[in-house]
N, C-alpha and C. Protein backbone atom coordinates (compact mmCIF):
# COMPACT_ATOMS: atom_id res chain seq x y z
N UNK A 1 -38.03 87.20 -126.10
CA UNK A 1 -38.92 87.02 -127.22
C UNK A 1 -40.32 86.72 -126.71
N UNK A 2 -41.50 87.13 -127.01
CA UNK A 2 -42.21 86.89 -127.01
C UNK A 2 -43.52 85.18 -126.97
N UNK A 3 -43.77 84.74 -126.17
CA UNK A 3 -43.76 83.29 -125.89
C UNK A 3 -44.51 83.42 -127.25
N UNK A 4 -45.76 83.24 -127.60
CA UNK A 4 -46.21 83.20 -129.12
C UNK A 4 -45.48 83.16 -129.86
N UNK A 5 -44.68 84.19 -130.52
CA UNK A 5 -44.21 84.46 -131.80
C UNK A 5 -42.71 83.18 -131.21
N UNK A 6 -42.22 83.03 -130.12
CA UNK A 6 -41.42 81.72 -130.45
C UNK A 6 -41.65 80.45 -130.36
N UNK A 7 -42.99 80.08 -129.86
CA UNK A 7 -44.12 78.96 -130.53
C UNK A 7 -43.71 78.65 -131.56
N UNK A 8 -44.41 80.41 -132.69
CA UNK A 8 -44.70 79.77 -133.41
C UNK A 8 -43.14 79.64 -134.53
N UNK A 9 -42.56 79.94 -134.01
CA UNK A 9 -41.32 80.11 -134.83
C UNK A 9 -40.32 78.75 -134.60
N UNK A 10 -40.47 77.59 -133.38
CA UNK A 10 -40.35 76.54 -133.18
C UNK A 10 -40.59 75.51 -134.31
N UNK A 11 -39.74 74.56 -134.92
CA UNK A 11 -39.87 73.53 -135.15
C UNK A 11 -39.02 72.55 -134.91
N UNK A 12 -39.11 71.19 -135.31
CA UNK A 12 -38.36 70.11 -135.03
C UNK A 12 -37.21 69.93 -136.32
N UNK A 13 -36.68 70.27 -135.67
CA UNK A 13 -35.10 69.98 -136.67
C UNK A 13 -34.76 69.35 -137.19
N UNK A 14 -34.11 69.12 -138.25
CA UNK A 14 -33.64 67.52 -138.73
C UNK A 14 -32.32 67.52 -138.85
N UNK A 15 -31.59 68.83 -139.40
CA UNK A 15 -30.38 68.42 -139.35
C UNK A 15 -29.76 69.96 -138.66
N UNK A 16 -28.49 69.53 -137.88
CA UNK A 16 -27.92 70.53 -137.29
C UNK A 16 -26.56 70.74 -137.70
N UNK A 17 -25.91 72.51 -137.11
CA UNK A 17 -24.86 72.46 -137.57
C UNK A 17 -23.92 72.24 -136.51
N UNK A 18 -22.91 71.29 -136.68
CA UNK A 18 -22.13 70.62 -135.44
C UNK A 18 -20.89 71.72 -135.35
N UNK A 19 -21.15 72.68 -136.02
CA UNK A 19 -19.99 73.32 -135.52
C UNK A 19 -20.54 74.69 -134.68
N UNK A 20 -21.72 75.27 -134.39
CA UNK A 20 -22.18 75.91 -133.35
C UNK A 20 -22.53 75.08 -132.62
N UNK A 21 -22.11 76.27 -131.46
CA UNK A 21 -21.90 75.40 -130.26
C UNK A 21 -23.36 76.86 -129.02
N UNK A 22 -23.50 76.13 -128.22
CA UNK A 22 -24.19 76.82 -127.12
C UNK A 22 -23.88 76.97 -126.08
N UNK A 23 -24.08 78.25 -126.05
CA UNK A 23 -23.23 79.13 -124.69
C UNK A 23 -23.68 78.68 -123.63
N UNK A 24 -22.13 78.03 -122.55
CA UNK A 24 -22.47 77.45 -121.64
C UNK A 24 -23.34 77.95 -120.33
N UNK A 25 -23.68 79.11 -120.51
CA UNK A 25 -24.63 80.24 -119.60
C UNK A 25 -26.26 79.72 -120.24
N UNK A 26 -26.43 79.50 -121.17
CA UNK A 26 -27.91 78.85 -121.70
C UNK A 26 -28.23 77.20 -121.60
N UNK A 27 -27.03 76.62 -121.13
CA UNK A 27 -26.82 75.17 -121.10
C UNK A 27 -27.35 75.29 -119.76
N UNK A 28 -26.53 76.22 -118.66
CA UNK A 28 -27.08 76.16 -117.58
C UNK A 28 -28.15 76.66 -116.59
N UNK A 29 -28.80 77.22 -117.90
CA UNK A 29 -30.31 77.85 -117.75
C UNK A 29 -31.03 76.82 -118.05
N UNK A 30 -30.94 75.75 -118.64
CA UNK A 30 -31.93 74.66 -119.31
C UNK A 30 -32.08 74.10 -118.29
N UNK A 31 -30.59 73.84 -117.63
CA UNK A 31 -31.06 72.93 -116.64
C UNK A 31 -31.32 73.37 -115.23
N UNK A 32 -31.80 74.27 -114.94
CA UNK A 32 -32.10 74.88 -113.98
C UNK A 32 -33.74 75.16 -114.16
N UNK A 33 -33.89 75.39 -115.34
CA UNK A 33 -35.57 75.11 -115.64
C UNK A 33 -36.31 74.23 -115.49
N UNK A 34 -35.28 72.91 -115.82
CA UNK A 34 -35.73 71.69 -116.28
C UNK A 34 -35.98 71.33 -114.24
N UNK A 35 -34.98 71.89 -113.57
CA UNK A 35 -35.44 71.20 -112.06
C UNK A 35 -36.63 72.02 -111.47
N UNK A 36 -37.11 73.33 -111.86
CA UNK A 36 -38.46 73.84 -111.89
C UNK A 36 -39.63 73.12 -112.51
N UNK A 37 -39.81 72.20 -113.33
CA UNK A 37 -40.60 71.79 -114.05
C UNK A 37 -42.04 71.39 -112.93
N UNK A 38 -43.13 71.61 -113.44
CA UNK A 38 -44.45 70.96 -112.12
C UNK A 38 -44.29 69.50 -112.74
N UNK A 39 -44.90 68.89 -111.59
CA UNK A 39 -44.89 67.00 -111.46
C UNK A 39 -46.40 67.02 -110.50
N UNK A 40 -47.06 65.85 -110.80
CA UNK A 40 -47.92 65.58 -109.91
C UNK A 40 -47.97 65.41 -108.38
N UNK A 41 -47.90 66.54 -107.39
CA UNK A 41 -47.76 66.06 -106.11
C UNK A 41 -46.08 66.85 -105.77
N UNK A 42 -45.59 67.25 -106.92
CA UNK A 42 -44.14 67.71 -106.66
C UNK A 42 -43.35 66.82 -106.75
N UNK A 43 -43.54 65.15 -107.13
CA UNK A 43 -42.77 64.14 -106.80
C UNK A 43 -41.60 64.28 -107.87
N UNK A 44 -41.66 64.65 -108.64
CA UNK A 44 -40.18 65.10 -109.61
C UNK A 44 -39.41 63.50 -109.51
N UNK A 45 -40.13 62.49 -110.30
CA UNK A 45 -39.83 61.09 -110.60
C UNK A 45 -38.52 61.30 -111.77
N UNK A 46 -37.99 62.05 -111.75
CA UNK A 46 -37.06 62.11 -112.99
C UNK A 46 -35.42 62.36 -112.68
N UNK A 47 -34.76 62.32 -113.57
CA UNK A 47 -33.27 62.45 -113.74
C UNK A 47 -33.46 63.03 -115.16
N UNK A 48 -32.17 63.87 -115.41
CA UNK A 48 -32.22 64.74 -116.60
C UNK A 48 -30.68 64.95 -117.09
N UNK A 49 -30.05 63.57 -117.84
CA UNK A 49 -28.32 64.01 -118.30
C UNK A 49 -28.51 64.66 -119.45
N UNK A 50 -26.86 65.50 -119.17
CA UNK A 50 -26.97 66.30 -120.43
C UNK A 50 -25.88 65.71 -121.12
N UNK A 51 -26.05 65.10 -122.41
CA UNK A 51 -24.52 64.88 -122.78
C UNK A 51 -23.88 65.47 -124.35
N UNK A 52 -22.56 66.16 -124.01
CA UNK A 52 -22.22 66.80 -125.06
C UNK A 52 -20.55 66.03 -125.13
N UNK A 53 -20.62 65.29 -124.36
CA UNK A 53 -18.66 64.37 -124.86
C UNK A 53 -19.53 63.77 -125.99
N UNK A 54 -18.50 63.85 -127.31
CA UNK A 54 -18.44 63.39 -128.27
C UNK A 54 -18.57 62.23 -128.07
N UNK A 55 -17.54 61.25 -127.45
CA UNK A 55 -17.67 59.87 -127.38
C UNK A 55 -18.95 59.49 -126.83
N UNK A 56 -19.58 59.66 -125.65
CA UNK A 56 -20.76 59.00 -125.33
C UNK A 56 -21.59 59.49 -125.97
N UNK A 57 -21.65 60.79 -126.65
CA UNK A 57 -22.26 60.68 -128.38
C UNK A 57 -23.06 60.02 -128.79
N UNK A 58 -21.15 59.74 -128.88
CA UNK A 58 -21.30 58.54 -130.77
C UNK A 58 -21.88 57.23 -130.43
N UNK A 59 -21.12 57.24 -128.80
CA UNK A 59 -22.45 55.89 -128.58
C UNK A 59 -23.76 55.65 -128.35
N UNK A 60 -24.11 56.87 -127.81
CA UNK A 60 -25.84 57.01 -128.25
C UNK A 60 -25.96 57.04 -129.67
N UNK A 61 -25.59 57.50 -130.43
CA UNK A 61 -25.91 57.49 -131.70
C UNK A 61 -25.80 56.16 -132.23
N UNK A 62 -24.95 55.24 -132.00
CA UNK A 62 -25.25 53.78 -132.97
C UNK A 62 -26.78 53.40 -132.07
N UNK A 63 -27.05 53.92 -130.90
CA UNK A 63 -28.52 53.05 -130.23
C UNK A 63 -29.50 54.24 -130.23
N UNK A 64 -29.56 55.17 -131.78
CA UNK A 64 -30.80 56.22 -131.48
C UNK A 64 -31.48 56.05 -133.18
N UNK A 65 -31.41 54.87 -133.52
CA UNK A 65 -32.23 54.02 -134.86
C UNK A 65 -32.29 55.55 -135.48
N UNK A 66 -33.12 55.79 -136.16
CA UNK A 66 -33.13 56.78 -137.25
C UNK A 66 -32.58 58.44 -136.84
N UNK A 67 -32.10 58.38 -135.69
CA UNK A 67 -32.01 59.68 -135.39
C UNK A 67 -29.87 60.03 -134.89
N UNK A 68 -29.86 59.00 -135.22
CA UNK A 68 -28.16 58.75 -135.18
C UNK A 68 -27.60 60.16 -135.81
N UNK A 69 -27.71 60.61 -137.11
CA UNK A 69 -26.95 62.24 -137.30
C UNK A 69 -26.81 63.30 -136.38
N UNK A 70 -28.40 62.79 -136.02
CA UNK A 70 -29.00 64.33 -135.22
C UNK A 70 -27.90 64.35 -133.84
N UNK A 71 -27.73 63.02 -133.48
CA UNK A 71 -27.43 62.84 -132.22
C UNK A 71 -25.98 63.58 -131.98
N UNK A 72 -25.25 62.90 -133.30
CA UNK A 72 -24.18 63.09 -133.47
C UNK A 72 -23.28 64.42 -133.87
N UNK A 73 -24.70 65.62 -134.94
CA UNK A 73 -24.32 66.73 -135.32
C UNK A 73 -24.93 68.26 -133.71
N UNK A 74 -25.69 67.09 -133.40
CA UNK A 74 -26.11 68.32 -131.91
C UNK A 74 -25.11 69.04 -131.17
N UNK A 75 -25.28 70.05 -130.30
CA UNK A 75 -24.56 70.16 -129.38
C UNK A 75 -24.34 69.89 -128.05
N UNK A 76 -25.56 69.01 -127.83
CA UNK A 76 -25.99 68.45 -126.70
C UNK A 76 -27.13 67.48 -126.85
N UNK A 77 -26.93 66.20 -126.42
CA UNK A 77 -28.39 65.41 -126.14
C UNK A 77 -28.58 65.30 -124.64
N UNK A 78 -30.05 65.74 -124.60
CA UNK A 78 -30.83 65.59 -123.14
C UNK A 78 -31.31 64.25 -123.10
N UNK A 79 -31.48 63.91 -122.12
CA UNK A 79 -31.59 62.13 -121.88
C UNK A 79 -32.83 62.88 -121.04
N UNK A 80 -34.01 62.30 -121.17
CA UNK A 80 -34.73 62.50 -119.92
C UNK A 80 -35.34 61.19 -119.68
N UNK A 81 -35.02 60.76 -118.09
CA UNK A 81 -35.42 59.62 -117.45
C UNK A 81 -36.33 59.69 -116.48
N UNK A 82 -36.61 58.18 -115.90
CA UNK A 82 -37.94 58.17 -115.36
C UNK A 82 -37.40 57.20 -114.22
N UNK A 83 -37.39 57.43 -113.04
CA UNK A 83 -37.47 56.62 -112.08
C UNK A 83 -37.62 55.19 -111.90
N UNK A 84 -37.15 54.53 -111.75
CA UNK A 84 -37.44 52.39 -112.17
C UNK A 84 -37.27 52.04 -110.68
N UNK A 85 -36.60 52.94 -109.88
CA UNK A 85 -36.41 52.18 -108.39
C UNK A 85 -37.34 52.35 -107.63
N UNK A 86 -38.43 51.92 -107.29
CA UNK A 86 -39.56 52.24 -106.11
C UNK A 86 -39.53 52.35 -105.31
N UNK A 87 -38.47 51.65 -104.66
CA UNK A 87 -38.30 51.83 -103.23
C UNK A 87 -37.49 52.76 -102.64
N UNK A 88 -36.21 52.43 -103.36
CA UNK A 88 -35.61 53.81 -103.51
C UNK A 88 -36.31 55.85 -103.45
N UNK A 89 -37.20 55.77 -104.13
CA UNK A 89 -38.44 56.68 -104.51
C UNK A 89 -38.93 57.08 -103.59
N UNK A 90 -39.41 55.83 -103.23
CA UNK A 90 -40.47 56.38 -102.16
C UNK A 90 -39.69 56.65 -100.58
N UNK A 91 -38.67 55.42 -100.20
CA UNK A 91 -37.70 56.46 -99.35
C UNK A 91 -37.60 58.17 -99.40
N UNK A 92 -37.36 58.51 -100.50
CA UNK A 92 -37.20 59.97 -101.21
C UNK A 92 -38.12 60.79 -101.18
N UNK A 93 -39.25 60.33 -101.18
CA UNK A 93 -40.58 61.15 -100.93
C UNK A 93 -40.67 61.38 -99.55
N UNK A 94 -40.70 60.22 -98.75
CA UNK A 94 -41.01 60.34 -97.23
C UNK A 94 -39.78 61.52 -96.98
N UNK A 95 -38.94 62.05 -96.99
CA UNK A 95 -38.10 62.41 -96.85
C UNK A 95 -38.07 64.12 -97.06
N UNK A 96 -39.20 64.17 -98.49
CA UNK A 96 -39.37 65.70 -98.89
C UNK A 96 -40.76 66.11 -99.08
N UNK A 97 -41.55 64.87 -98.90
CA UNK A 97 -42.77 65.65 -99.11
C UNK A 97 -43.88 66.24 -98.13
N UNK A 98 -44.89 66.62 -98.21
CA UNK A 98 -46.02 66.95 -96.61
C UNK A 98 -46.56 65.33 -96.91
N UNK A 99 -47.33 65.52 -96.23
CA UNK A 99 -48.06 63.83 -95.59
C UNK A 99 -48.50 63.98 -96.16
N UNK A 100 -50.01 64.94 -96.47
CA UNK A 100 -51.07 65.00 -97.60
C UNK A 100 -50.59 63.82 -98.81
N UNK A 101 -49.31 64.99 -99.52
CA UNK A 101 -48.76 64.11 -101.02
C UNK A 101 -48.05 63.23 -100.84
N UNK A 102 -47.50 62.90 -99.20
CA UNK A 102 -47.05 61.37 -99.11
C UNK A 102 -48.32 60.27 -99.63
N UNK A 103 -49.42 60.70 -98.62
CA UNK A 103 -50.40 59.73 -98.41
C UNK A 103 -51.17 59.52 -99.80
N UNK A 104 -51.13 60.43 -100.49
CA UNK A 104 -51.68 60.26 -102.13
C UNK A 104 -50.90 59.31 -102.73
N UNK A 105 -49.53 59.46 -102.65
CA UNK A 105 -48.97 58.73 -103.35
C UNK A 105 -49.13 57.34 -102.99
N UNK A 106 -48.69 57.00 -101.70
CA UNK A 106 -48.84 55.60 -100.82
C UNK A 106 -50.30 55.29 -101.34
N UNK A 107 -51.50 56.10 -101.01
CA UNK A 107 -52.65 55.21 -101.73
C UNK A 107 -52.67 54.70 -103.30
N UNK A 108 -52.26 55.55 -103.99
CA UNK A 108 -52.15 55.55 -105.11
C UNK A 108 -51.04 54.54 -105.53
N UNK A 109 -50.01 54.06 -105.02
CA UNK A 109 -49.27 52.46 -105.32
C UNK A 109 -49.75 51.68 -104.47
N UNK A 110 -50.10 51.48 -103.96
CA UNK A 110 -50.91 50.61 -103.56
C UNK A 110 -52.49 50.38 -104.07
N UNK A 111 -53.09 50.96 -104.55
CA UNK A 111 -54.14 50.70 -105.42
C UNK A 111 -53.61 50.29 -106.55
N UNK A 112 -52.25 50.23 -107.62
CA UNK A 112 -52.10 50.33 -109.14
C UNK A 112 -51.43 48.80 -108.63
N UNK A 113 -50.95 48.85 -110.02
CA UNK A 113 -49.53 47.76 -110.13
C UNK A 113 -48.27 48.74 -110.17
N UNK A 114 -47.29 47.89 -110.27
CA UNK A 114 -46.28 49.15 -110.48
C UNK A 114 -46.16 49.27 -111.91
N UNK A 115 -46.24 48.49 -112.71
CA UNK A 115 -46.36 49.03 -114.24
C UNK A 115 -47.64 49.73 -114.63
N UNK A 116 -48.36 50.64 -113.99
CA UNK A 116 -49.22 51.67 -113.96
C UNK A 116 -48.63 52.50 -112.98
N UNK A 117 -47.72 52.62 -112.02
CA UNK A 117 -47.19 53.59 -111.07
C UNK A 117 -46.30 54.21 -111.74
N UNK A 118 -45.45 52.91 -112.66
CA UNK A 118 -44.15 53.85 -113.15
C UNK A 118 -44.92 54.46 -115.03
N UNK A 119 -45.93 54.06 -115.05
CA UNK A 119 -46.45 54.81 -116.00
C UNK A 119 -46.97 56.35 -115.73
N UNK A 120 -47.47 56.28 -114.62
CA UNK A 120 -47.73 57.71 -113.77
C UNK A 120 -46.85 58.96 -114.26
N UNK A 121 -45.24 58.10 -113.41
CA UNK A 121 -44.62 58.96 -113.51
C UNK A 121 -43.48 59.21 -114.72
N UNK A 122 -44.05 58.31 -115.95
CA UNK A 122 -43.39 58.37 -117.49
C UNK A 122 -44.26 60.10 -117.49
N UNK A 123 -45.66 59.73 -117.40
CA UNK A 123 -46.27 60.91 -117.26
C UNK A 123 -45.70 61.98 -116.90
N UNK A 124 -45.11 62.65 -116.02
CA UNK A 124 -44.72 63.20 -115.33
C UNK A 124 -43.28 63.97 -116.09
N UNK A 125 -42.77 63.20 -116.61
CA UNK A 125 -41.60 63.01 -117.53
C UNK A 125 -41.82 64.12 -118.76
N UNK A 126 -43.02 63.94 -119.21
CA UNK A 126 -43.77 64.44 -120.20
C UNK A 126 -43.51 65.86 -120.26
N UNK A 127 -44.44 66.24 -118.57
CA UNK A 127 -44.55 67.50 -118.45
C UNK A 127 -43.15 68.56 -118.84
N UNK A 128 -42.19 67.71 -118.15
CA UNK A 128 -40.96 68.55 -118.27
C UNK A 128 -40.52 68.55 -119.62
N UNK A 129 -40.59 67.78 -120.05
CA UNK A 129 -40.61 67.64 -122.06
C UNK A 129 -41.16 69.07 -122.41
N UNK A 130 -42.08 69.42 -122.27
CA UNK A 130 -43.02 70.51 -122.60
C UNK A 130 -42.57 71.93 -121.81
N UNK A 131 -41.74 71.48 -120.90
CA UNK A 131 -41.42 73.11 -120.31
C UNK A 131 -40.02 73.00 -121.25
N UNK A 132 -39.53 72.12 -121.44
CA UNK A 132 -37.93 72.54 -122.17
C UNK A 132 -37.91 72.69 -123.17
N UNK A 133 -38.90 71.96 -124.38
CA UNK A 133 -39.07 72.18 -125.46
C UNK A 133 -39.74 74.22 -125.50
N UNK A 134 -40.63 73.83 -124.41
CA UNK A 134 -41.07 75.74 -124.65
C UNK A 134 -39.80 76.65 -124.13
N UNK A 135 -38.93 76.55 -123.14
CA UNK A 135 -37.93 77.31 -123.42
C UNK A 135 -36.76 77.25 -123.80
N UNK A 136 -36.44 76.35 -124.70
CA UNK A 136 -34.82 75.92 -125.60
C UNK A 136 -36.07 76.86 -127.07
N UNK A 137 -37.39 76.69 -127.18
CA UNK A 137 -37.98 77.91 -128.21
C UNK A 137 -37.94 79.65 -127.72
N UNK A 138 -38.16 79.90 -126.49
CA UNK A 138 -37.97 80.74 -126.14
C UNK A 138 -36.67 82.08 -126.06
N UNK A 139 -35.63 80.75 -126.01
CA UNK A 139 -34.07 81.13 -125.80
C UNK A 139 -33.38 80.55 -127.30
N UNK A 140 -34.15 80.85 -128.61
CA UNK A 140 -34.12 80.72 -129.84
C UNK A 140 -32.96 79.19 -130.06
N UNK A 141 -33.12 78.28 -129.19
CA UNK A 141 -32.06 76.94 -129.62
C UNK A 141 -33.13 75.76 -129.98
N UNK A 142 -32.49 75.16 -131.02
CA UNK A 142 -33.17 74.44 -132.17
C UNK A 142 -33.24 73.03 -130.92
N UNK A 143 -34.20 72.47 -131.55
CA UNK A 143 -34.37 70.89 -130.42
C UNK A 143 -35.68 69.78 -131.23
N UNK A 144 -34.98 68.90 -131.17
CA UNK A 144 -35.70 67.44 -131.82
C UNK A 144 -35.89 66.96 -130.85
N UNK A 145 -37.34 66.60 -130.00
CA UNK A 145 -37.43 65.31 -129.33
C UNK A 145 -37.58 64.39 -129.87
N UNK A 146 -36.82 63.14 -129.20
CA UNK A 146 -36.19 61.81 -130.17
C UNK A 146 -37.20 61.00 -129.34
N UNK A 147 -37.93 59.73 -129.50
CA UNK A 147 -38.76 58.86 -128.90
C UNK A 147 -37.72 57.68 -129.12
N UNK A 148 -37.30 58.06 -130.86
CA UNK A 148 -36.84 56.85 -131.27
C UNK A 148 -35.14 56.34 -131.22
N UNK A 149 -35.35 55.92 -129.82
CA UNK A 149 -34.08 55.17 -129.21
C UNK A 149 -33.98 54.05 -128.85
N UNK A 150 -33.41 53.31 -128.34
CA UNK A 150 -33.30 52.32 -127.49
C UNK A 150 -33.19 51.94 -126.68
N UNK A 151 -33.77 52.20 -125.32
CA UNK A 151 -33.95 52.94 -123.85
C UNK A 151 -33.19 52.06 -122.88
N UNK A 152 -33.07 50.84 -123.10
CA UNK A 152 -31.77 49.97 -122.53
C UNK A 152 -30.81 49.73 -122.68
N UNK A 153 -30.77 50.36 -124.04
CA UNK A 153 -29.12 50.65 -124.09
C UNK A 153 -28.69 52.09 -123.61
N UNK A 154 -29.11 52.73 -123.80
CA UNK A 154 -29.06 54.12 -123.54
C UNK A 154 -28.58 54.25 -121.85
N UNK A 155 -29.42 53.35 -121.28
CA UNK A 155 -29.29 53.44 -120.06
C UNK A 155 -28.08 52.03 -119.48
N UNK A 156 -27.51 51.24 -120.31
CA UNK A 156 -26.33 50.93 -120.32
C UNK A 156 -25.05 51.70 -120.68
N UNK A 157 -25.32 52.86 -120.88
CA UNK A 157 -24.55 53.90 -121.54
C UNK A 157 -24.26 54.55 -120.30
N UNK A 158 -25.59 54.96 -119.58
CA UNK A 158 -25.63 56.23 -118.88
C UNK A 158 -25.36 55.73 -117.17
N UNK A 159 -25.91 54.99 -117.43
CA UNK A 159 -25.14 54.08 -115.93
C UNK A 159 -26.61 54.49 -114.59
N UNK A 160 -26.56 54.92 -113.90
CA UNK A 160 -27.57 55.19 -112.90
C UNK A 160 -29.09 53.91 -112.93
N UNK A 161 -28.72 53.00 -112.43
CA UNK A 161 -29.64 52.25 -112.52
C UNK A 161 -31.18 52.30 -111.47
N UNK A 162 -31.50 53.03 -111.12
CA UNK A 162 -32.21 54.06 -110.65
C UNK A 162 -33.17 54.58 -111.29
N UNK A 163 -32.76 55.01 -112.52
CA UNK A 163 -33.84 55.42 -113.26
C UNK A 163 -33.84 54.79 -114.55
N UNK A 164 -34.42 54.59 -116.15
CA UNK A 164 -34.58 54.33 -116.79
C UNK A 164 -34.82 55.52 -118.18
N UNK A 165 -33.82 55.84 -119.26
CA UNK A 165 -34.05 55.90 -119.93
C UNK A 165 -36.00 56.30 -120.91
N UNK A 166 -36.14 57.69 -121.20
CA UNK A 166 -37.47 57.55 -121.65
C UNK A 166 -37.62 57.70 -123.22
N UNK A 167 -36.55 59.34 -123.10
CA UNK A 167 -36.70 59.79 -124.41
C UNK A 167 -35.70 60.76 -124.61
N UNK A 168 -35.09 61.28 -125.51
CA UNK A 168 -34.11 61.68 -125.54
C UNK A 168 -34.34 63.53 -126.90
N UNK A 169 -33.85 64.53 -126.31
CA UNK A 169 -33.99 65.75 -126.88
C UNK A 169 -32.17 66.23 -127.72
N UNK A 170 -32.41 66.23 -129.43
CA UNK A 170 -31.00 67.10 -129.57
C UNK A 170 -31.29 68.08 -129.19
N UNK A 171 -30.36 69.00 -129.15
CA UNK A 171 -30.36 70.69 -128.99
C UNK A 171 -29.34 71.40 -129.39
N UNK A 172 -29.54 72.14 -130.16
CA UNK A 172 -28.25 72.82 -130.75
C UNK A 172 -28.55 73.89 -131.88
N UNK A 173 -28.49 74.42 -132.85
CA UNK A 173 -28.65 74.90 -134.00
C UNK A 173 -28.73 74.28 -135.18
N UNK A 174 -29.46 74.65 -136.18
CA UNK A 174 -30.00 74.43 -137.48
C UNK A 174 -28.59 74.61 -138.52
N UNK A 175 -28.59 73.31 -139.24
CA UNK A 175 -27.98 73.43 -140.82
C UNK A 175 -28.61 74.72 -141.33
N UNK A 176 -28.08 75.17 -142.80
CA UNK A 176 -28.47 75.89 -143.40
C UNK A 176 -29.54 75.24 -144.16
N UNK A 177 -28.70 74.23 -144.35
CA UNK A 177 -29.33 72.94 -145.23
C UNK A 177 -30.39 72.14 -144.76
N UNK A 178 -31.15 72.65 -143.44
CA UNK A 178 -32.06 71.78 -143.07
C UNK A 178 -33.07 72.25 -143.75
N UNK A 179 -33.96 70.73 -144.51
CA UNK A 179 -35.20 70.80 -144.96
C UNK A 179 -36.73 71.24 -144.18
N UNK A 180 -36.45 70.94 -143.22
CA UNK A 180 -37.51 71.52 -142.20
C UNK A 180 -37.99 72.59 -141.63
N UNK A 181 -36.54 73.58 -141.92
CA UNK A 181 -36.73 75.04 -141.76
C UNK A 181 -38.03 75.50 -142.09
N UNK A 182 -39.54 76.86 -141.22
CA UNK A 182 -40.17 76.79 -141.77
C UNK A 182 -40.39 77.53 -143.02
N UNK A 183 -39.32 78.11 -143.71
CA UNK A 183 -39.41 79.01 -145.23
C UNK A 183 -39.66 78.02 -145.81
N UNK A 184 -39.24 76.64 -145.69
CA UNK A 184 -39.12 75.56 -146.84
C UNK A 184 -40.26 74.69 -146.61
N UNK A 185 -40.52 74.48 -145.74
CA UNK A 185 -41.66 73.59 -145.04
C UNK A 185 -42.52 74.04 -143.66
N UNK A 186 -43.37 74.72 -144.33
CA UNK A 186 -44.27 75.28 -143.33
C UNK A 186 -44.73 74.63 -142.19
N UNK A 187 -45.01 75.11 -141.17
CA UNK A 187 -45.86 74.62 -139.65
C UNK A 187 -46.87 74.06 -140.19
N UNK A 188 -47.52 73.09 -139.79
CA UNK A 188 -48.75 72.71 -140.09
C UNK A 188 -49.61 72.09 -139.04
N UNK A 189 -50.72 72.86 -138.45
CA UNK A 189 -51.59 72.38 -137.28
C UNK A 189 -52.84 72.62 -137.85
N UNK A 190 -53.83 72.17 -136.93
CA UNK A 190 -55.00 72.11 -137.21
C UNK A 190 -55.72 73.90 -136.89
N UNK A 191 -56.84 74.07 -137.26
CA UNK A 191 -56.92 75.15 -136.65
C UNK A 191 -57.59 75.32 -135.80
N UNK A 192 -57.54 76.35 -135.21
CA UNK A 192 -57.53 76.82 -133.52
C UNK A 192 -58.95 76.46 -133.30
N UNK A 193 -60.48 76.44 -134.61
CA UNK A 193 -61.72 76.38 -134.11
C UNK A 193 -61.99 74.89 -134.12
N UNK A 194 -60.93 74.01 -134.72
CA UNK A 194 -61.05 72.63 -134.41
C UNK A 194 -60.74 71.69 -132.94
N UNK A 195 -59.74 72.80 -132.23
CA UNK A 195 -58.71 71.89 -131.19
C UNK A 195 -59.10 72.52 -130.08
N UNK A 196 -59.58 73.82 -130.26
CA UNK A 196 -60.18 74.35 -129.02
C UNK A 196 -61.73 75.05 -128.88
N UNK A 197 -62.10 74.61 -127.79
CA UNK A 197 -63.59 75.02 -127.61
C UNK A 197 -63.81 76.03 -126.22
N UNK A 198 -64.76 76.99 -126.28
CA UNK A 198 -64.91 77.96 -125.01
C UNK A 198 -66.18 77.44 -124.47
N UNK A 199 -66.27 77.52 -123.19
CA UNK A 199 -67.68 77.13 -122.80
C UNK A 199 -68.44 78.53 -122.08
């Protein structure tokens, strides 16, 4: 499909149908994208579970506050996490990176605090948000990014204490019945001579 026309044909879902399911050949394209994603420096500060057992679900779903259906009618929730171990990390860097983006990084925690380091790489987190959301649109599968969770429980759920819990993506297909569809409820952005300028 055409990257535009599945832009613009993208929206955020509200309700899904739990009885399509996604072909496990596109499950394992997501996540093969998702380890392509660019990061600042290449440092790829992230972890990325996919979870489709019902039971650990349902238990994300009592700790995903207003988004509990979604969680529950998806065919998959993406967990995307963010690195919490520093030392751990940076072992990991010395290990894969050139010196150049070692030495950026080493200056660069050492100039911050670490609650601006591990904000860095929440950052970072982001980016890959934005490559999966553009191709789960691409590869026509419906997807809600969820903010609204509870990121310590989630990550009492998910176990790997290593990283931390950021934000969490359903993915799956559309109700018939979803209100959000855009026939029923149109896209709505600003327009293009407001948000972008040529110099």
């Amino acid at each position: 499909m055409d990257f535009l026309k599945a832009i613009k044909n993208r929206y955020t879902t509200k309700l899904y149908d739990h009885s399509k399911r996604i072909d496990v050949g596109k499950i394992q394209k997501l996540q093969e994208i998702l380890t392509l994603s660019p990061s600042s420096i290449n440092s790829q500060p992230w972890e990325f579970v996919f979870v489709s057992d019902a039971k650990t679900k349902e238990q994300l779903s009592k700790v995903s506050q207003h988004n509990t259906q979604k969680v529950l009618d998806c065919d998959t929730v993406v967990v995307f996490r963010s690195i919490d171990n520093l030392s751990t990390f940076k072992n990991e860097l010395s290990e894969r990176l050139p010196e150049y983006a070692l030495g950026f990084y080493n200056d660069f925690a050492e100039q911050h605090s670490e609650n601006d380091v591990k904000t860095w790489m929440d950052k970072q987190v982001y980016i890959a948000l934005g490559t999966f959301l553009s191709a789960c649109a691409s590869m026509e599968i419906d997807a809600t990014p969820m903010e609204g969770i509870e990121p310590k429980a989630y990550d009492a759920i998910l176990g790997n204490d290593d990283y931390r819990s950021i934000l969490a993506v359903a993915i799956g297909y559309r109700h018939e019945k979803d209100v959000n569809q855009l026939h029923i409820k149109p896209k709505s952005r600003k327009k293009i001579t407001e948000v972008v300028r040529s110099i």
